[in-house]
C-alpha atoms as a PDB file:
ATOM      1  CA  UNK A   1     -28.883 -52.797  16.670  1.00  0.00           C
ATOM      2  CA  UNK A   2     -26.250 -52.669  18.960  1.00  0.00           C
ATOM      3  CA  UNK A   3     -26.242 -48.432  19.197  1.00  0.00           C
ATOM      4  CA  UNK A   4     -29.731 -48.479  19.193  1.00  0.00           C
ATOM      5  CA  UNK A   5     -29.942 -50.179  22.236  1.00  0.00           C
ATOM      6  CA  UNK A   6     -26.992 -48.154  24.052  1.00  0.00           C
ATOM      7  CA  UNK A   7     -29.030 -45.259  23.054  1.00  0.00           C
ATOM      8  CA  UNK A   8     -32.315 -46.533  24.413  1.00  0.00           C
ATOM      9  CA  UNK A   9     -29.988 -47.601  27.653  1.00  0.00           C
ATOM     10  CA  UNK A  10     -29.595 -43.890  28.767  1.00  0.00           C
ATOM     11  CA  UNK A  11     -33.471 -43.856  28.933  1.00  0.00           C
ATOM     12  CA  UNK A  12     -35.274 -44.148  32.337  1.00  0.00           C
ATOM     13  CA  UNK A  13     -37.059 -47.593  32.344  1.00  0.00           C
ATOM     14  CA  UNK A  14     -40.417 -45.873  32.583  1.00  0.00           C
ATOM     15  CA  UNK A  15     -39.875 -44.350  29.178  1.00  0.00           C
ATOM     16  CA  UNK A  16     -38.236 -47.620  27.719  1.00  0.00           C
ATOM     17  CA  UNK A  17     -41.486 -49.579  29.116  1.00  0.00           C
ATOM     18  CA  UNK A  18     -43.640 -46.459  27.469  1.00  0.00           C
ATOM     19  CA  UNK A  19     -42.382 -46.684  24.174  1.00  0.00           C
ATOM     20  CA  UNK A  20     -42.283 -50.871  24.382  1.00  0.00           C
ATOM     21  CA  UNK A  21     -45.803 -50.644  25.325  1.00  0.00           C
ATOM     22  CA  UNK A  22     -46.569 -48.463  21.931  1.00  0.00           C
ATOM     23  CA  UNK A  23     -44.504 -51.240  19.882  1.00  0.00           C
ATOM     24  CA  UNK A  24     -45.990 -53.953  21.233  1.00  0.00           C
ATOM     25  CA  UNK A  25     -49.814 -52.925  20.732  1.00  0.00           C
ATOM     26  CA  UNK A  26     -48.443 -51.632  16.770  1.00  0.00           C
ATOM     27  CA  UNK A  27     -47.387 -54.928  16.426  1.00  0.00           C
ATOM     28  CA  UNK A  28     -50.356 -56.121  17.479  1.00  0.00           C
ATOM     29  CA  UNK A  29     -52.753 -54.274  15.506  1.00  0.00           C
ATOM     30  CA  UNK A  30     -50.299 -54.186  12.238  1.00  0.00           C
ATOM     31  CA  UNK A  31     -49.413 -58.668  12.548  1.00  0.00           C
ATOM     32  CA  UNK A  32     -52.050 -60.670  12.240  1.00  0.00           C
ATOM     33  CA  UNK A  33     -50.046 -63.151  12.315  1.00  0.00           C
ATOM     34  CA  UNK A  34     -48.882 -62.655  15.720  1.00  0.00           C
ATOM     35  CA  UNK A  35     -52.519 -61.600  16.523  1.00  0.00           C
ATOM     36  CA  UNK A  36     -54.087 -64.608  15.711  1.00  0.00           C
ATOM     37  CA  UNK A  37     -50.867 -66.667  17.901  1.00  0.00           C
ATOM     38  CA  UNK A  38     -51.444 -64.572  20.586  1.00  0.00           C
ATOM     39  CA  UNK A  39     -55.311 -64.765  20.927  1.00  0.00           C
ATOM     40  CA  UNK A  40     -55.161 -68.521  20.325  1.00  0.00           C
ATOM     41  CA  UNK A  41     -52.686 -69.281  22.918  1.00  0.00           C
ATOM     42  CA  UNK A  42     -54.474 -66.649  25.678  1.00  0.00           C
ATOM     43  CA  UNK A  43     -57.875 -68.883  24.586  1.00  0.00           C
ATOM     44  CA  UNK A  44     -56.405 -72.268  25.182  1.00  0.00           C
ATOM     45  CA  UNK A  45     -55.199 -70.888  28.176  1.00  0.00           C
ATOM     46  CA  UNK A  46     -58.737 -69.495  29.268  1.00  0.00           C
ATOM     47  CA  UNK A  47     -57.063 -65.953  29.673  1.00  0.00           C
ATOM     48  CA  UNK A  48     -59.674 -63.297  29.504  1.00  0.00           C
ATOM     49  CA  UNK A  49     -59.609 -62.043  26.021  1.00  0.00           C
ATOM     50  CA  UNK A  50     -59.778 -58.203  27.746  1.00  0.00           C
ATOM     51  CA  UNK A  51     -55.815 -58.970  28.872  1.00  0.00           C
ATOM     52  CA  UNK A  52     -54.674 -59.481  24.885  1.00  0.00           C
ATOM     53  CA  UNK A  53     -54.081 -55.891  23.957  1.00  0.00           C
ATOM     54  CA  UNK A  54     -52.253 -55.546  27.615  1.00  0.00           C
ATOM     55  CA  UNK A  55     -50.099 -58.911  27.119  1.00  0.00           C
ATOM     56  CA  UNK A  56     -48.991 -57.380  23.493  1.00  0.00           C
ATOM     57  CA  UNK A  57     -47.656 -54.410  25.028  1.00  0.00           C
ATOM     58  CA  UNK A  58     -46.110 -56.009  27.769  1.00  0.00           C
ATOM     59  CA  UNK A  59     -44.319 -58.512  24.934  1.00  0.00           C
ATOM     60  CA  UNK A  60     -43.312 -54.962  23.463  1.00  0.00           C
ATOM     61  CA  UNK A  61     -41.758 -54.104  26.618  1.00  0.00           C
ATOM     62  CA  UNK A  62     -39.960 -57.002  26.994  1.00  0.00           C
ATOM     63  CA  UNK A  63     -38.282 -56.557  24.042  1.00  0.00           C
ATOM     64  CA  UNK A  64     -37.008 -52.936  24.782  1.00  0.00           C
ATOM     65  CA  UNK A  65     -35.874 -53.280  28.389  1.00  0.00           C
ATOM     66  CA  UNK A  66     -33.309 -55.724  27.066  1.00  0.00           C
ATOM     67  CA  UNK A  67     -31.415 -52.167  26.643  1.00  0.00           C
ATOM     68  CA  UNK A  68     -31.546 -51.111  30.486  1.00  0.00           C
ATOM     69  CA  UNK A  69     -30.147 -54.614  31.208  1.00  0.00           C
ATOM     70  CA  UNK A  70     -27.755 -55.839  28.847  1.00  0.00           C
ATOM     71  CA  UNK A  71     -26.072 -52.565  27.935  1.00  0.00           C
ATOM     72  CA  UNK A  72     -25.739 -50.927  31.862  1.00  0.00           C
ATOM     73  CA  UNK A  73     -23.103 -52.672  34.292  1.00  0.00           C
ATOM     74  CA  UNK A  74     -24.148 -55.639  36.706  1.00  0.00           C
ATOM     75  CA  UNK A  75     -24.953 -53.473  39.323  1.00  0.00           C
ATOM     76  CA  UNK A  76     -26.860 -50.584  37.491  1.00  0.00           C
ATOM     77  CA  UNK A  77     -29.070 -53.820  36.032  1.00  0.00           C
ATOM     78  CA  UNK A  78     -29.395 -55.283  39.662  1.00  0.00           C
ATOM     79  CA  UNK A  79     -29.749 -51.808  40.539  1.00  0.00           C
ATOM     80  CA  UNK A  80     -33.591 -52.643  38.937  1.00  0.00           C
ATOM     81  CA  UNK A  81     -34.323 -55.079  41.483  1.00  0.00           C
ATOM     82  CA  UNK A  82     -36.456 -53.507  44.269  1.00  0.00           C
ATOM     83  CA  UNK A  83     -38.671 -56.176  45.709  1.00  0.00           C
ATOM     84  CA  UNK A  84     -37.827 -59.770  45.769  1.00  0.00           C
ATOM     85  CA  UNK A  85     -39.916 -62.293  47.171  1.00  0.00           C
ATOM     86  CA  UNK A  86     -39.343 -66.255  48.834  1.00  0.00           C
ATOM     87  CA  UNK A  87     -35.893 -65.152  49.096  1.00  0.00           C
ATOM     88  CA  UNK A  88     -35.676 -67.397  52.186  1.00  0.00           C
ATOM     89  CA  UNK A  89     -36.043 -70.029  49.473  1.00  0.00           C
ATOM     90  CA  UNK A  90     -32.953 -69.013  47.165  1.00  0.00           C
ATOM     91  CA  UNK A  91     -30.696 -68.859  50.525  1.00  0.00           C
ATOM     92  CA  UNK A  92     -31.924 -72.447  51.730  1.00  0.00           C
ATOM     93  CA  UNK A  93     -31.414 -73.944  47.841  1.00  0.00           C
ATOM     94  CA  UNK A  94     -27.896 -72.188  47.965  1.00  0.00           C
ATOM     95  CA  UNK A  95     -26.916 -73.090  51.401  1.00  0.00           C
ATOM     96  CA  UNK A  96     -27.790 -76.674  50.566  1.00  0.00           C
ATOM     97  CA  UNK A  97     -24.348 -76.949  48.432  1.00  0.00           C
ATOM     98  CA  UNK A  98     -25.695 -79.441  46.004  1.00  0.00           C
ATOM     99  CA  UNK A  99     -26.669 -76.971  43.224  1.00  0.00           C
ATOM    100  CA  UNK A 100     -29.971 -75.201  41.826  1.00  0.00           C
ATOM    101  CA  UNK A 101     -31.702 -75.634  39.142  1.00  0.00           C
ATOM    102  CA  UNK A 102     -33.780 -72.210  38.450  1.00  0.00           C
ATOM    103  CA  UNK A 103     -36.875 -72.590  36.069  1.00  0.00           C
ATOM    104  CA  UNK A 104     -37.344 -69.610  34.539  1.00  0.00           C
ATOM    105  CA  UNK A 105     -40.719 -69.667  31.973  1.00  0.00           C
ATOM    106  CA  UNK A 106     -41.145 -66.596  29.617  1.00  0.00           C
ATOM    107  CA  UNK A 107     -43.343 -64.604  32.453  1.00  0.00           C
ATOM    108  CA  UNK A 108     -42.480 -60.986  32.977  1.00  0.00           C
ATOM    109  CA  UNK A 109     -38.516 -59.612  32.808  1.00  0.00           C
ATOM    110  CA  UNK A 110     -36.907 -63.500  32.549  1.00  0.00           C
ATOM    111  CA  UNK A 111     -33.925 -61.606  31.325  1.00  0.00           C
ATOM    112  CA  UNK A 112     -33.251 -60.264  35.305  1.00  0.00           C
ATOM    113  CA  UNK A 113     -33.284 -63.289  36.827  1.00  0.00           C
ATOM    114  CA  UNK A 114     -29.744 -64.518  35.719  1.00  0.00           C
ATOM    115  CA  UNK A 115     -28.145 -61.454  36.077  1.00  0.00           C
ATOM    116  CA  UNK A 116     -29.456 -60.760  39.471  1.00  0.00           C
ATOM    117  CA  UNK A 117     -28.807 -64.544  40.558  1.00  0.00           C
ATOM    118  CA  UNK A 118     -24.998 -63.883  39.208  1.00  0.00           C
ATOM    119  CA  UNK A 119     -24.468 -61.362  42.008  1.00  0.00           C
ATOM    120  CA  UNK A 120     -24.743 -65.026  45.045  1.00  0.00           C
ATOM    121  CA  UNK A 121     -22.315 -67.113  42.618  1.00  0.00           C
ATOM    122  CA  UNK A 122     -21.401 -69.069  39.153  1.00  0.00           C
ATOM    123  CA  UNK A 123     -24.733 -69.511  37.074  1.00  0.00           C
ATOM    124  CA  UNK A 124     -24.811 -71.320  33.896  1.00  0.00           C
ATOM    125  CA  UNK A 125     -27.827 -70.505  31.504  1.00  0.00           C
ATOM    126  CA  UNK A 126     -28.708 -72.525  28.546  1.00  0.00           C
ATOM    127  CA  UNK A 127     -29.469 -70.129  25.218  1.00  0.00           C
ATOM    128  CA  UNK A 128     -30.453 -71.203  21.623  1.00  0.00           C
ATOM    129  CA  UNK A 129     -27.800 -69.185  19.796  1.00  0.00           C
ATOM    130  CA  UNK A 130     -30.115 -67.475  17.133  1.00  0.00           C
ATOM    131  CA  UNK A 131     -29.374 -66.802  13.636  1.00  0.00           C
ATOM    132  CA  UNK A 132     -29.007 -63.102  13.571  1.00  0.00           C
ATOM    133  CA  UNK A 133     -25.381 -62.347  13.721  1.00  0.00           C
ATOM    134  CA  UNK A 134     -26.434 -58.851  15.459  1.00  0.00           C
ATOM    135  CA  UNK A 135     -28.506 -60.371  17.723  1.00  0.00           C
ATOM    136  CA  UNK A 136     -25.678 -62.821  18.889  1.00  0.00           C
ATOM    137  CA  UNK A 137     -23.361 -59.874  19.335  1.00  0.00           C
ATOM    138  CA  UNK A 138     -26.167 -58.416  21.462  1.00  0.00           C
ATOM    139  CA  UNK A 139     -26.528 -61.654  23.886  1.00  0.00           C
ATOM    140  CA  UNK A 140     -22.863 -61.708  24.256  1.00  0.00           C
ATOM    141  CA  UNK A 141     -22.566 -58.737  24.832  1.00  0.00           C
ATOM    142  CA  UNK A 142     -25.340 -58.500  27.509  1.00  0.00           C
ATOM    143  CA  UNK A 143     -25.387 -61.807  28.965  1.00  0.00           C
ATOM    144  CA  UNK A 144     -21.914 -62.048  29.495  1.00  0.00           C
ATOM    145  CA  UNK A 145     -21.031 -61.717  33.519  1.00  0.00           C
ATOM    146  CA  UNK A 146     -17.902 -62.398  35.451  1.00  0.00           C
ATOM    147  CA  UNK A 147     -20.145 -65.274  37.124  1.00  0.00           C
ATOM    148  CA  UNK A 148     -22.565 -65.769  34.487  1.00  0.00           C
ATOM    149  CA  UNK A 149     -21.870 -67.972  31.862  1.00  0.00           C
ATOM    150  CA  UNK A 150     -23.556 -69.400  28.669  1.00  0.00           C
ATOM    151  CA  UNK A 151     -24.348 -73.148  27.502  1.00  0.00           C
ATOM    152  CA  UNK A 152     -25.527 -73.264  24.266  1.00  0.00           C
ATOM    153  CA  UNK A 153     -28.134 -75.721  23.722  1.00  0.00           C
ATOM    154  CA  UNK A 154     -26.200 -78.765  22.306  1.00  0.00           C
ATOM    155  CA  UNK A 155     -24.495 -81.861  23.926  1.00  0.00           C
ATOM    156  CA  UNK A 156     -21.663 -79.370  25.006  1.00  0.00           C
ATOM    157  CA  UNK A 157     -24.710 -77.058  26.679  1.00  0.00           C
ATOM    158  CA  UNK A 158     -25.846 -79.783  28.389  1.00  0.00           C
ATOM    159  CA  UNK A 159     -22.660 -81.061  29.787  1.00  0.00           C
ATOM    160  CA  UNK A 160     -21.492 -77.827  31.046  1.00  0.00           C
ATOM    161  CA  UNK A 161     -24.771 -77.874  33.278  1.00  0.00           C
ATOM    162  CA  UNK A 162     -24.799 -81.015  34.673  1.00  0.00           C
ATOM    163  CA  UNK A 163     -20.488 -79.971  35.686  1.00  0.00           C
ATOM    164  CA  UNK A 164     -22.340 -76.833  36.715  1.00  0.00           C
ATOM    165  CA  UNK A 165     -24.204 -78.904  39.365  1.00  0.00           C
ATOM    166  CA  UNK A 166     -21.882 -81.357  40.284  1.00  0.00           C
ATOM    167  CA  UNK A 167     -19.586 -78.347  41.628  1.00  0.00           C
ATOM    168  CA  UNK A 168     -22.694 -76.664  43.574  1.00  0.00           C
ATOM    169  CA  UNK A 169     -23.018 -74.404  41.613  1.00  0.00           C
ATOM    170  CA  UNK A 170     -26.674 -72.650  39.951  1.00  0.00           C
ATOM    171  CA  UNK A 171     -27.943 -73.390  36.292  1.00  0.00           C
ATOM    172  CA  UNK A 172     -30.702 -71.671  34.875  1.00  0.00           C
ATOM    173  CA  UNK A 173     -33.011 -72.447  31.451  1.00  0.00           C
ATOM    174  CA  UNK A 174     -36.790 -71.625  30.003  1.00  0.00           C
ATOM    175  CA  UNK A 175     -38.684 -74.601  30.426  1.00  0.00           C
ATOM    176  CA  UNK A 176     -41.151 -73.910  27.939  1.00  0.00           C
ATOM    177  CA  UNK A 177     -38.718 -72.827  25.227  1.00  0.00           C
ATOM    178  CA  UNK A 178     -40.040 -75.543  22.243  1.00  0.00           C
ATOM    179  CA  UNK A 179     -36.532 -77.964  21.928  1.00  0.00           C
ATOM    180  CA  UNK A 180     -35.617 -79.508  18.768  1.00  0.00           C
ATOM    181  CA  UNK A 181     -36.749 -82.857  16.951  1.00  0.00           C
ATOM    182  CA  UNK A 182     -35.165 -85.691  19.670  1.00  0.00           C
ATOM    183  CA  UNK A 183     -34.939 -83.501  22.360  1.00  0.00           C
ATOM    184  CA  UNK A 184     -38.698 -83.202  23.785  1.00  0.00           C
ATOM    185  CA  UNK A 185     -41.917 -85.143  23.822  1.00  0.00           C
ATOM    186  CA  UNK A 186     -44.849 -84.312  23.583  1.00  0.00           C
ATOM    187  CA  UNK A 187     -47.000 -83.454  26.434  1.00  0.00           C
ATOM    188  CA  UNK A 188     -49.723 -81.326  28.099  1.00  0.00           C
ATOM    189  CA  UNK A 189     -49.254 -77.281  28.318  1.00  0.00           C
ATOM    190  CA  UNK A 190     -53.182 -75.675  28.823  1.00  0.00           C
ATOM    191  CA  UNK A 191     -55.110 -78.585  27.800  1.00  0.00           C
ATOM    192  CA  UNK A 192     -53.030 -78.765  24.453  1.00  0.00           C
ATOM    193  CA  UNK A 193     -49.859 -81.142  23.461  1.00  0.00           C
ATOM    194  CA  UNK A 194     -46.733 -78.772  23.842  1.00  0.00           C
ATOM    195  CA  UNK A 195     -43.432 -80.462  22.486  1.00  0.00           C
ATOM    196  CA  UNK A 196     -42.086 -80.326  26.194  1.00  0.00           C
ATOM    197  CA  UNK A 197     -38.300 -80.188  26.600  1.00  0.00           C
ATOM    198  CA  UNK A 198     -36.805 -83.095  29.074  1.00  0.00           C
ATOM    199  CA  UNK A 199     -33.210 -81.919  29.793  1.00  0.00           C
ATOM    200  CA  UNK A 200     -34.952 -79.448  32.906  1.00  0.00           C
ATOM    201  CA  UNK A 201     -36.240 -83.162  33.814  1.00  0.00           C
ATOM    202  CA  UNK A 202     -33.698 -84.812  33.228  1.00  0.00           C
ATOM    203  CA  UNK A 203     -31.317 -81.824  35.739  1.00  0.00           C
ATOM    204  CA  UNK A 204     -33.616 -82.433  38.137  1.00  0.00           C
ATOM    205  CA  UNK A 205     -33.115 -85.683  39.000  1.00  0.00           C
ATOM    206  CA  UNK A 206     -29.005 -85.177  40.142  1.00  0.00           C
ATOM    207  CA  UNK A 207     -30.231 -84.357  43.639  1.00  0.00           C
ATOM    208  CA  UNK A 208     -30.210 -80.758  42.734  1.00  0.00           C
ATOM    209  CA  UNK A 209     -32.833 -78.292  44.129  1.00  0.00           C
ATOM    210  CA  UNK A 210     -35.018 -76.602  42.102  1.00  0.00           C
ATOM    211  CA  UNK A 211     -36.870 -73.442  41.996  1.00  0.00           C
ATOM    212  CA  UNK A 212     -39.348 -71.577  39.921  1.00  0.00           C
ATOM    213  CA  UNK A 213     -38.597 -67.757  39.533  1.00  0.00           C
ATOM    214  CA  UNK A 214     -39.698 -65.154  37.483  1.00  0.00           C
ATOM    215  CA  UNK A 215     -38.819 -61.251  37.081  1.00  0.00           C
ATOM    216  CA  UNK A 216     -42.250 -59.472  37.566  1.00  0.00           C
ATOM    217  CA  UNK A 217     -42.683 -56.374  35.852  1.00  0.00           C
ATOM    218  CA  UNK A 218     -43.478 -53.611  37.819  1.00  0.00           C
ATOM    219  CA  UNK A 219     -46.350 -50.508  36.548  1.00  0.00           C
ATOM    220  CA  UNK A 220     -44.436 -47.208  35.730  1.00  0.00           C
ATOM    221  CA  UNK A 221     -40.895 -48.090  35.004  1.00  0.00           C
ATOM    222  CA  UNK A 222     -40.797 -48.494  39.229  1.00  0.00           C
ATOM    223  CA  UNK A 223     -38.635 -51.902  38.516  1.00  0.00           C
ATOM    224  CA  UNK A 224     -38.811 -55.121  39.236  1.00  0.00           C
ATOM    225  CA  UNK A 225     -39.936 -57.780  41.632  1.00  0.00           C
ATOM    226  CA  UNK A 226     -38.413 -61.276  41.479  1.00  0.00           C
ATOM    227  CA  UNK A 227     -40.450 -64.146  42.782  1.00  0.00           C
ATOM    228  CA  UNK A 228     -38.253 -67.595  43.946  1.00  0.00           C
ATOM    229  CA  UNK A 229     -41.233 -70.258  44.900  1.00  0.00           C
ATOM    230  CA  UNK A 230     -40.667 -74.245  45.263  1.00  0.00           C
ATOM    231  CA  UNK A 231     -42.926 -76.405  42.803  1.00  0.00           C
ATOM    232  CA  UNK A 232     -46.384 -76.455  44.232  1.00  0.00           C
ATOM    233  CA  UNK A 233     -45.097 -80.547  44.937  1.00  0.00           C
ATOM    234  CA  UNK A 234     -41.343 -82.047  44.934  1.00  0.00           C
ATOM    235  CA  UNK A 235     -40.747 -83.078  41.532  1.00  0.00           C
ATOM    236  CA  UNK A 236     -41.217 -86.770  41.158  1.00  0.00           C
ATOM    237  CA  UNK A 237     -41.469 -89.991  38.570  1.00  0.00           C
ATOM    238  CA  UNK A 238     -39.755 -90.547  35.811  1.00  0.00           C
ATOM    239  CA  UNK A 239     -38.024 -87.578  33.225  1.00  0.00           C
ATOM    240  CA  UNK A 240     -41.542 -87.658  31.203  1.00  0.00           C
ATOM    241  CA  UNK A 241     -43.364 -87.255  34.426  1.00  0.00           C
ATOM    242  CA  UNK A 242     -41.277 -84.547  35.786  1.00  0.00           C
ATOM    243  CA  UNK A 243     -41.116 -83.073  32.381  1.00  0.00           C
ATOM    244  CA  UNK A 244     -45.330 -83.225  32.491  1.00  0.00           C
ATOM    245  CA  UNK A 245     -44.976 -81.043  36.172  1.00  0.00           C
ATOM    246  CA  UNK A 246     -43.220 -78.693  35.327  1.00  0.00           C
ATOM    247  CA  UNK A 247     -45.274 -77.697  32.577  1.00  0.00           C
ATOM    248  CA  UNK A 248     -48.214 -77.653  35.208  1.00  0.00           C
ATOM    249  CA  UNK A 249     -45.737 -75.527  37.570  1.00  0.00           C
ATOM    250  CA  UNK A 250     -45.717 -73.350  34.414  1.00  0.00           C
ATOM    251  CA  UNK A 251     -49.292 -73.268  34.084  1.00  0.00           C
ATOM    252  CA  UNK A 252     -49.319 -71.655  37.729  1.00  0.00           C
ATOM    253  CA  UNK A 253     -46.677 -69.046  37.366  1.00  0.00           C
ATOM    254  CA  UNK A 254     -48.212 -67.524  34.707  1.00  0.00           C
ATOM    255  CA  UNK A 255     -51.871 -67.214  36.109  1.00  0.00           C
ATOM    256  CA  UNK A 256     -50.089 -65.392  38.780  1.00  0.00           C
ATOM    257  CA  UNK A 257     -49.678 -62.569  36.183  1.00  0.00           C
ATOM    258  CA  UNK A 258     -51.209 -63.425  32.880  1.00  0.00           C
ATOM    259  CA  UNK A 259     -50.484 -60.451  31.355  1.00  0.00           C
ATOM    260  CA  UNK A 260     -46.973 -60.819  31.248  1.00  0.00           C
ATOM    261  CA  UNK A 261     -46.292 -63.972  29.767  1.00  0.00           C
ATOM    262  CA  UNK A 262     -44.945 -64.227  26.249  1.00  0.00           C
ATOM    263  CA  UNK A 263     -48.126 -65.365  23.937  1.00  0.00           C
ATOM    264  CA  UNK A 264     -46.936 -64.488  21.103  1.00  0.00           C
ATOM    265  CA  UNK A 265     -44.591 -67.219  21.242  1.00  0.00           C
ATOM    266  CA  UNK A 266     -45.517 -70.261  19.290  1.00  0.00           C
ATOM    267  CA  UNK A 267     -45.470 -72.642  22.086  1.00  0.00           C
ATOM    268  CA  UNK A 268     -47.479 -75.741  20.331  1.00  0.00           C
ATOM    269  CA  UNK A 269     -45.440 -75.407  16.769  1.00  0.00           C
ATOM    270  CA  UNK A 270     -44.135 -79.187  15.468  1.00  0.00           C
ATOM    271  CA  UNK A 271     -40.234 -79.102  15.480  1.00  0.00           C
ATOM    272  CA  UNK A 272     -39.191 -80.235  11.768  1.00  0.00           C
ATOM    273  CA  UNK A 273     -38.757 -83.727  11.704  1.00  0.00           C
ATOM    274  CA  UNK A 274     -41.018 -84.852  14.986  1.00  0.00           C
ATOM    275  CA  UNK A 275     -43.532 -86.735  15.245  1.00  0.00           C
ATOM    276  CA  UNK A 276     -47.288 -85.161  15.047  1.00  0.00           C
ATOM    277  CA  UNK A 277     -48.854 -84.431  18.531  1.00  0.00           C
ATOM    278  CA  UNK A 278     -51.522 -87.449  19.501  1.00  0.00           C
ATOM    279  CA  UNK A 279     -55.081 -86.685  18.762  1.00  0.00           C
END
């Protein structure tokens, strides 16, 4: 895995997005289990169902560009960066000196957005370690920056996070990554129960600011544009209410660029062990 993706790193992007784009819609046509997650989830949503063959292929490129990113220095991957916008925003969080929390849902390159942030500072980014032994190589491998570090997502994760903010420094996670049994509740995502994490809550609530950013995707291989916006209202209430707001702040991201966000992923599965959703 790890030479096929230094090979696919001497590719332009355009090409890398060309060839995810062919994966993606195979996958598409040849899964039907990932079909049927990926309609479902664009239907709950209210996506139009003429944007599912496009969000596949964009899921396919996601998967590919990993290769221009992780396996090309800092600044060749930041080098991919050509637009950003509400940067105003990231220098007033910064200059603030009482941390950031950057929420970061599965929309468009979400890979980009720690990297580039690593270039103003420390950032700490929470990651599910996953079971592939390649694949961990991989993330270590790519994710690995002078001033970007890794939490795993365990007690020790979260600690290094909140020490993260306590020394003003950044901290970045996906909100809508599904946590495990204990760690979430359950709560609305697109008219549906979602087991919600609480720890971006929970990080919230230290005084830190917090942002919503994603890494849009530009059309033919041009790059990327990444968007820093403040929640649509100051997070609020109590963890589960907070918890409940960002999902909505999700819910707005994404219908900024449907197309891009990750439906294939099974956003409203049961954790082993949890409690059903309510009716």
């Amino acid at each position: 895995m790890v030479f096929l993706f230094r090979l696919l790193s001497h590719l332009p992007l355009s090409a890398i997005h060309r060839l995810g784009g062919w994966l993606g819609r195979l996958t598409y046509l040849l899964s039907p289990t990932y079909r049927r997650n990926l309609r479902g989830n664009m239907a709950q949503a209210g996506i139009d169902p003429a944007l599912n063959l496009p969000a596949a292929a964009e899921a396919g490129k996601q998967m590919l560009e990993l290769s221009r990113i992780w396996m090309r220095t800092l600044d060749e991957a930041n080098a991919q960066v050509v637009d950003v916008v509400g940067r105003g925003h990231l220098e007033a969080a910064l200059a603030a000196g009482k941390g950031v929390v950057f929420l970061t849902p599965h929309l468009g390159c979400f890979e980009i957005t720690a990297q580039y942030l690593s270039s103003f500072g420390d950032i700490t980014v929470l990651y599910r370690p996953p079971k592939s032994a390649a694949a961990q190589e991989l993330i270590l491998m790519g994710r690995k920056r002078a001033q970007l570090h890794l939490a795993p997502a365990d007690l020790s994760g979260v600690r290094a996070l909140i020490k993260a903010l306590k020394k003003g420094q950044m901290v970045g996670m996906l909100p809508d990554q599904a946590p495990k049994t204990g760690e979430g509740v359950w709560l609305d995502f697109f008219g549906r129960p979602a087991y919600t994490m609480t720890l971006a809550a929970r990080l919230t609530e230290t005084g830190a600011a917090a942002l919503m950013t994603w890494g849009e995707r530009l059309p033919g291989g041009r790059g990327y544009r990444i968007h820093f916006q403040l929640p649509t209202q100051p997070l609020t209430g109590d963890t589960v209410a907070r918890a409940q707001q960002i999902n909505h702040e999700i819910e707005t991201l994404i219908r900024q660029c449907p197309a891009q966000y990750l439906w294939g992923y099974n956003r409203y599965k049961q954790p082993r062990g949890a409690e059903p959703p309510p009716a």
